[in-house]
Protein backbone atom coordinates (compact mmCIF):
# COMPACT_ATOMS: atom_id res chain seq x y z
CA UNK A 1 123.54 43.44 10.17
CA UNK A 2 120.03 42.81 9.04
CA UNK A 3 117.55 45.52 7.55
CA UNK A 4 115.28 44.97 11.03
CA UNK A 5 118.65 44.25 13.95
CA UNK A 6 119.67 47.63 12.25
CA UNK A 7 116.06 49.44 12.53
CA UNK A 8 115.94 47.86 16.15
CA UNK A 9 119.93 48.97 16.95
CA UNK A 10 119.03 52.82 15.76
CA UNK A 11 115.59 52.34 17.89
CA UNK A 12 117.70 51.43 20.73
CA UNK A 13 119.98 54.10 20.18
CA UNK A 14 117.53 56.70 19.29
CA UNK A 15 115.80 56.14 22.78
CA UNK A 16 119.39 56.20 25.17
CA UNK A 17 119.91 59.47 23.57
CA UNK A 18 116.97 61.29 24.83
CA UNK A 19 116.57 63.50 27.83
CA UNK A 20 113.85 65.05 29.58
CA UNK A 21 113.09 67.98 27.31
CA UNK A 22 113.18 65.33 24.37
CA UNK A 23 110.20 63.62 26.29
CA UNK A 24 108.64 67.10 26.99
CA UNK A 25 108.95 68.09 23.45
CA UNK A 26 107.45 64.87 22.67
CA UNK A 27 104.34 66.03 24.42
CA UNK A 28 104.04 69.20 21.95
CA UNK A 29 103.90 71.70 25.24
CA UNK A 30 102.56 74.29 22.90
CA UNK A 31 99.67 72.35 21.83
CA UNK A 32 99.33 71.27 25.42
CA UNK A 33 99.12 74.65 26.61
CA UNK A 34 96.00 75.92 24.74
CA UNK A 35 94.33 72.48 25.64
CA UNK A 36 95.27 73.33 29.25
CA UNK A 37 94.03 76.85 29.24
CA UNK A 38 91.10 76.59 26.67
CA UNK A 39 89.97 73.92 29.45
CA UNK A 40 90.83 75.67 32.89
CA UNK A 41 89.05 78.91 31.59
CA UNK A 42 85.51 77.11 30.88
CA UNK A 43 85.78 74.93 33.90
CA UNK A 44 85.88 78.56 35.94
CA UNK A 45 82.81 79.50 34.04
CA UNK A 46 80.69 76.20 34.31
CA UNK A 47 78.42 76.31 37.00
CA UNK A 48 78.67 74.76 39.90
CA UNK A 49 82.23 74.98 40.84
CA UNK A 50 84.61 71.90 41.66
CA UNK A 51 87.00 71.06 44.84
CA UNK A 52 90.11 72.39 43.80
CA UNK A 53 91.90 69.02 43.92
CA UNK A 54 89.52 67.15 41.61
CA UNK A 55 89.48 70.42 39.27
CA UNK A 56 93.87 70.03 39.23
CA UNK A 57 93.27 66.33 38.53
CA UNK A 58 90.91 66.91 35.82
CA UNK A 59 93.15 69.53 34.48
CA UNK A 60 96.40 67.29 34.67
CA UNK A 61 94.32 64.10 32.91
CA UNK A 62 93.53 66.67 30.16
CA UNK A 63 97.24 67.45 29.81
CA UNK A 64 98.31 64.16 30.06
CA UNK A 65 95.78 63.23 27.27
CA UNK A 66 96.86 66.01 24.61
CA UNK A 67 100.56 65.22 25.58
CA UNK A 68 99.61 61.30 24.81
CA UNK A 69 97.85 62.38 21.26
CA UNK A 70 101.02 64.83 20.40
CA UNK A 71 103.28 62.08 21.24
CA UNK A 72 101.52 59.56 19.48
CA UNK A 73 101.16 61.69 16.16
CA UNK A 74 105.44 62.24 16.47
CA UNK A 75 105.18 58.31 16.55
CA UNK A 76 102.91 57.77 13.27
CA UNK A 77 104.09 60.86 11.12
CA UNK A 78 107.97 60.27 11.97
CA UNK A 79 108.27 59.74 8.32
CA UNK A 80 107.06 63.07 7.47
CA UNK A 81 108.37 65.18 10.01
CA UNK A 82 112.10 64.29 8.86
CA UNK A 83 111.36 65.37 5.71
CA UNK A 84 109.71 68.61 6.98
CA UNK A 85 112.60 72.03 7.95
CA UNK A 86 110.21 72.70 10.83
CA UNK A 87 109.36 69.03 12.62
CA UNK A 88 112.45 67.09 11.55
CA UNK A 89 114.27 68.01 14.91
CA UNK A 90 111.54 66.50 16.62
CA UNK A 91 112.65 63.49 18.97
CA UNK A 92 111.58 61.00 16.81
CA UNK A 93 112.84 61.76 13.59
CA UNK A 94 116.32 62.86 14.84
CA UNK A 95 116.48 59.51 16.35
CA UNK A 96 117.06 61.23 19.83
CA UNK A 97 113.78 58.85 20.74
CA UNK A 98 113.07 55.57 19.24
CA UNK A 99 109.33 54.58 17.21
CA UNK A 100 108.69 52.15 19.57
CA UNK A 101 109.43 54.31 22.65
CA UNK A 102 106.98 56.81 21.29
CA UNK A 103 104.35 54.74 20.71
CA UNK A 104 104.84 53.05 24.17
CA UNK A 105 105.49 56.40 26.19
CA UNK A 106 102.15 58.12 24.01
CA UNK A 107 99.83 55.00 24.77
CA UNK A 108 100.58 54.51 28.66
CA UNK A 109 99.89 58.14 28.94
CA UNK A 110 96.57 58.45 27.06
CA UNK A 111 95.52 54.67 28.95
CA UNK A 112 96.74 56.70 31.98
CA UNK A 113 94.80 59.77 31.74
CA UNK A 114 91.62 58.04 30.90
CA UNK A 115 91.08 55.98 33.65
CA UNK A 116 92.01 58.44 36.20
CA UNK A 117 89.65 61.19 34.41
CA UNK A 118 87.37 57.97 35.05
CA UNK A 119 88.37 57.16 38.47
CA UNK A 120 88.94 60.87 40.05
CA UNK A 121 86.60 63.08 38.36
CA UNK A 122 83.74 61.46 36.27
CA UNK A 123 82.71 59.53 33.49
CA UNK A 124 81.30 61.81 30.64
CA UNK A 125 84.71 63.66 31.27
CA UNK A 126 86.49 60.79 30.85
CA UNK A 127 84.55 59.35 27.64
CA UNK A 128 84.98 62.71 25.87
CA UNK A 129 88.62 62.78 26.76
CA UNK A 130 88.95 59.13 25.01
CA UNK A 131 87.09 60.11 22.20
CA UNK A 132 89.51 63.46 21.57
CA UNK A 133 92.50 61.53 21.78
CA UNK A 134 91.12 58.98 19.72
CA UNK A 135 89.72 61.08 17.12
CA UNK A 136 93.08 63.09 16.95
CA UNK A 137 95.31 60.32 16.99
CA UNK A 138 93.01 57.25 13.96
CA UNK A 139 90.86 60.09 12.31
CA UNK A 140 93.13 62.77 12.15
CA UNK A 141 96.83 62.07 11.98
CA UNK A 142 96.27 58.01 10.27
CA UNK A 143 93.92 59.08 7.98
CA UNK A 144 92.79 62.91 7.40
CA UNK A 145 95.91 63.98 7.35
CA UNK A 146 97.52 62.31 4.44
CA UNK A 147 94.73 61.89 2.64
CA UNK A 148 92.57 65.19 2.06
CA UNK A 149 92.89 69.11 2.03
CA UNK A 150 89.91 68.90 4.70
CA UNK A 151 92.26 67.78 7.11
CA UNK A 152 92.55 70.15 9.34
CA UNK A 153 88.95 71.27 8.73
CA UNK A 154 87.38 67.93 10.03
CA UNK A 155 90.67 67.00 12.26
CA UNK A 156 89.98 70.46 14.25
CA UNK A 157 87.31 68.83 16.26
CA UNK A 158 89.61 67.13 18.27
CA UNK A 159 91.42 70.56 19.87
CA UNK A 160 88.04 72.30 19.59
CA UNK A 161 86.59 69.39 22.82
CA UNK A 162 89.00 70.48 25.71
CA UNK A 163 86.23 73.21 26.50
CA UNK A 164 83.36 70.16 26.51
CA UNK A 165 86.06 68.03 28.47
CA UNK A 166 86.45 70.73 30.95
CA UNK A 167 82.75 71.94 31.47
CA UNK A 168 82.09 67.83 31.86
CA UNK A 169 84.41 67.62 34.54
CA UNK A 170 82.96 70.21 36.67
CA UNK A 171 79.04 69.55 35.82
CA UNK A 172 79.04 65.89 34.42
CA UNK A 173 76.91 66.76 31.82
CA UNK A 174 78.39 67.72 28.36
CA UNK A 175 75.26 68.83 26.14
CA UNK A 176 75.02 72.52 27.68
CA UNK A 177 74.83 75.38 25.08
CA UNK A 178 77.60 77.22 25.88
CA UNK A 179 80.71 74.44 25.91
CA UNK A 180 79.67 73.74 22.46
CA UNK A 181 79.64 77.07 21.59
CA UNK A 182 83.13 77.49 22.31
CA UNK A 183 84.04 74.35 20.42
CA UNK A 184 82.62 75.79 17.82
CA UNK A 185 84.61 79.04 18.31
CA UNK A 186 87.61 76.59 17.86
CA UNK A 187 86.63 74.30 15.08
CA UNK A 188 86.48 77.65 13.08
CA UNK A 189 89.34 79.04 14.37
CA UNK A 190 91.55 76.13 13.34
CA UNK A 191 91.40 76.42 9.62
CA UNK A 192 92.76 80.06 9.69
CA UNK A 193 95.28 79.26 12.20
CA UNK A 194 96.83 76.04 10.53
CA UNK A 195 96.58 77.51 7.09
CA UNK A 196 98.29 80.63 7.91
CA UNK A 197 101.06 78.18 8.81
CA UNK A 198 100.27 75.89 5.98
CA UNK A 199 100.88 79.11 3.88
CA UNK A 200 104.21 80.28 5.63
CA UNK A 201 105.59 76.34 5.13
CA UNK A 202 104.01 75.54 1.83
CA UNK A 203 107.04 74.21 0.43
CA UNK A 204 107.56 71.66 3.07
CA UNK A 205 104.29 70.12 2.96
CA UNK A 206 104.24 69.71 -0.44
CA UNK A 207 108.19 67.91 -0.49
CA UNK A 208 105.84 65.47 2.42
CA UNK A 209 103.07 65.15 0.37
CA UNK A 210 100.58 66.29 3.15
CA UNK A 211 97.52 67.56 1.17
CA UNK A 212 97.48 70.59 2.98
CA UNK A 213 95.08 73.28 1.17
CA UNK A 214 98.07 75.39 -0.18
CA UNK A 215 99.67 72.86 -1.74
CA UNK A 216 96.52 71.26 -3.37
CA UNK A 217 94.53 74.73 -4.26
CA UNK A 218 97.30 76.81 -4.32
CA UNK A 219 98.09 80.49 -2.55
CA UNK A 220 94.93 82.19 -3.54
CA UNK A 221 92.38 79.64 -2.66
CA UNK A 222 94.16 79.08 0.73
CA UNK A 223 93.60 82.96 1.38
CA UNK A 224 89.93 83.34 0.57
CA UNK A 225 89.34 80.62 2.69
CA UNK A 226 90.98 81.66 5.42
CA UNK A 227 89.45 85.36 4.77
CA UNK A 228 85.43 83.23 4.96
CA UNK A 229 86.40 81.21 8.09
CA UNK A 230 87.72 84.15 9.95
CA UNK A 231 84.16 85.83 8.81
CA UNK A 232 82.59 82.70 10.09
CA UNK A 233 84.61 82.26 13.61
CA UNK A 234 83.43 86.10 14.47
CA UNK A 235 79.80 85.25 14.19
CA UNK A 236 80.82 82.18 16.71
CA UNK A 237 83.07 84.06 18.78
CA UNK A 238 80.02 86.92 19.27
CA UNK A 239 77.46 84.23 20.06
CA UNK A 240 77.63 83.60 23.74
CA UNK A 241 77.66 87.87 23.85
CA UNK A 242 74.43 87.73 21.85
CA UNK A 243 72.64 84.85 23.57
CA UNK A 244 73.36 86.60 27.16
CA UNK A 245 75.96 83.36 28.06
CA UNK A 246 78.85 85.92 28.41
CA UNK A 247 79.18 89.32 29.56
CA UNK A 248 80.51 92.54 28.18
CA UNK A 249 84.14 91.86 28.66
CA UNK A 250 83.99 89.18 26.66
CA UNK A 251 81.62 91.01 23.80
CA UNK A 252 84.14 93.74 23.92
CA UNK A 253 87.14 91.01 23.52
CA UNK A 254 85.41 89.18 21.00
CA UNK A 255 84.64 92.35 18.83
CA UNK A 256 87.73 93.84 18.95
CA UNK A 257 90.21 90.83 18.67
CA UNK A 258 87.19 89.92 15.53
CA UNK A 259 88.12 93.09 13.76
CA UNK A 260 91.65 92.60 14.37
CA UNK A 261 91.61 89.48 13.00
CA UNK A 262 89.66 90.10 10.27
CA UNK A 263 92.24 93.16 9.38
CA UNK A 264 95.50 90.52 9.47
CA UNK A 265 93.49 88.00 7.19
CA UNK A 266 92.85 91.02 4.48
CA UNK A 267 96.18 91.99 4.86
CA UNK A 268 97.22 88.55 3.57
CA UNK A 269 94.53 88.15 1.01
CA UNK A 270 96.21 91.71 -0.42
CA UNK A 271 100.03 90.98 0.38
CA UNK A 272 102.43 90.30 -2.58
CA UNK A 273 103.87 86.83 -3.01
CA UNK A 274 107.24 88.08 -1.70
CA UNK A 275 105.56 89.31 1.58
CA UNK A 276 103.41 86.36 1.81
CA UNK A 277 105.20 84.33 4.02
CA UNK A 278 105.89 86.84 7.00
CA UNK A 279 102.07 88.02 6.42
CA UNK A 280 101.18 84.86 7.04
CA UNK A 281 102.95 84.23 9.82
CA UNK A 282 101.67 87.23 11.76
CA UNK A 283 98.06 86.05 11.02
CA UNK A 284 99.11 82.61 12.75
CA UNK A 285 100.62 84.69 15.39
CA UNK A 286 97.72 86.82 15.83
CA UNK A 287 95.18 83.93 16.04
CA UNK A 288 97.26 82.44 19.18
CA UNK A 289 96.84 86.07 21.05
CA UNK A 290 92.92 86.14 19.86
CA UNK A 291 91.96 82.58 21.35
CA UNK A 292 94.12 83.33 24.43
CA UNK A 293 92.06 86.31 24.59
CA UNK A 294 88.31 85.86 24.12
CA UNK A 295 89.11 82.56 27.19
CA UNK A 296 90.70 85.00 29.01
CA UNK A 297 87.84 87.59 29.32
CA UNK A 298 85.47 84.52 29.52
CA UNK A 299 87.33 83.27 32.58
CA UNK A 300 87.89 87.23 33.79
CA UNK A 301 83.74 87.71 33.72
CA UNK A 302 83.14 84.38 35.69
CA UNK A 303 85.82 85.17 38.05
CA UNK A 304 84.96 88.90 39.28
CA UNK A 305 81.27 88.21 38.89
CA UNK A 306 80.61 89.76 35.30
CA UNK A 307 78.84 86.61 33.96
CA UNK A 308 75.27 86.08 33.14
CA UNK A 309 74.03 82.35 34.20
CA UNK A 310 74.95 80.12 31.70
CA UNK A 311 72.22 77.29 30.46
């Protein structure tokens, strides 16, 4: 058998193998779940309000889209993530799903959740949700990714627009103050979140060759930085307290969970290199519960009438 009947026999076989959670998993449901929710929870607060219907379309296009992007990634970095402890169970490079399939499967979906975003709810919505998946899938993952330790820096623009997406579905118009407030909230709290992880997986990145900061700065440089963006994310996460675009729940949330976060971060920046991993790994941890939080309270305010009007 040829070098490329073989490829296309293990393709083949790769795909007959996989079953519905190998599909789901090939959407990243994780990632898909903070899209979802960063979304729903600034499409509450956005003025205006949307028919329930059109608001569950516009949600399911937006999961449909990140699920696309995650299952196009699996498709490009299948090299790496066999190589990698924690992605090489993944679908693709366990051969439970085929290369091909991926890239077919990730590609309907993202053509699919475009042109209904287009067709059902609007177009600025749908532009924006072309433009993430795009940006995720060429900037990020082909080219950021591999190539320099600002990857996730500059590549965290893509999961910081769901918020734009969302506010753009219910208002059509995406160049408000505070939906780009909360991407910013996101595109700084990305950094500390993925290098926390970076930090905890350091050794597989580096037997990948992703550039990730740890491996190309080392252990200390990762932590200062992640010390200065979590400095930098609580003067964007207090913002929309401070320019009257959220209420006191959310100052409250965003103060506390700031300080909490801030503590973790030290806690690494201090911890000996035999507790760094597990250190780490509660900062990543923690960052999860502190987004989840501060779009929480944001949603909570808009919900039992706590809100000032937002401009």
């Amino acid at each position: 058998m040829t070098g490329v009947a073989a490829t296309i026999a293990t393709e083949r076989a790769g795909a007959s193998l996989a079953g519905p959670s190998d599909y789901l998993a090939l959407l990243k449901p994780r990632v898909m779940s903070l899209v979802v929710f960063t979304a729903l929870a600034t499409m509450i607060v956005a003025p205006g309000g949307l028919h329930p219907v059109l608001a569950a379309a516009a949600l399911l296009c937006i999961a449909v889209g990140a699920g696309a992007a995650g299952a196009l990634n699996q498709w490009y970095d299948a090299d790496i993530d066999a190589i990698m402890v924690r992605t090489r169970t993944r679908p693709v490079p366990s051969g439970r799903i085929g290369r091909q399939e991926a890239l077919e499967f990730g590609g309907t979906l993202a053509a699919f959740s475009v042109f209904a975003m287009v067709f059902i709810v609007n177009l600025t919505a749908a532009v924006l949700l072309a433009a993430t998946i795009a940006f995720y899938v060429f900037v990020y993952t082909m080219w950021l990714k591999r190539l320099t330790v600002q990857n996730i820096v500059i590549g965290g623009a893509a999961g910081a627009l769901p918020p734009v997406i969302g506010w753009a579905a219910v208002t059509g118009n995406a160049f408000d103050t505070l939906p780009w407030l909360l991407f910013l909230i996101i595109f700084l709290w990305t950094p500390p979140h993925f290098w926390a992880l970076a930090l905890a997986g350091n050794e597989d990145y580096a037997r990948a060759k992703v550039p990730m900061l740890p491996v190309v700065k080392g252990s200390r440089a990762t932590r200062n930085q992640i010390v200065v963006y979590t400095l930098l994310l609580t003067a964007a996460a207090m913002a929309p307290y401070a320019l009257n675009l959220a209420g006191p729940v959310y100052g409250a949330t965003a103060a506390l969970g700031s300080v909490g976060f801030i503590a973790a971060t030290v806690m690494l920046w201090f911890a000996p290199a035999d507790r760094e991993r597990v250190t780490a790994l509660r900062v990543f941890a923690f960052s999860i519960f502190y987004l989840f939080a501060l779009f929480t309270a944001l949603a909570t305010e808009a919900l039992i009438g706590l809100a000032p009007g937002a401009v």
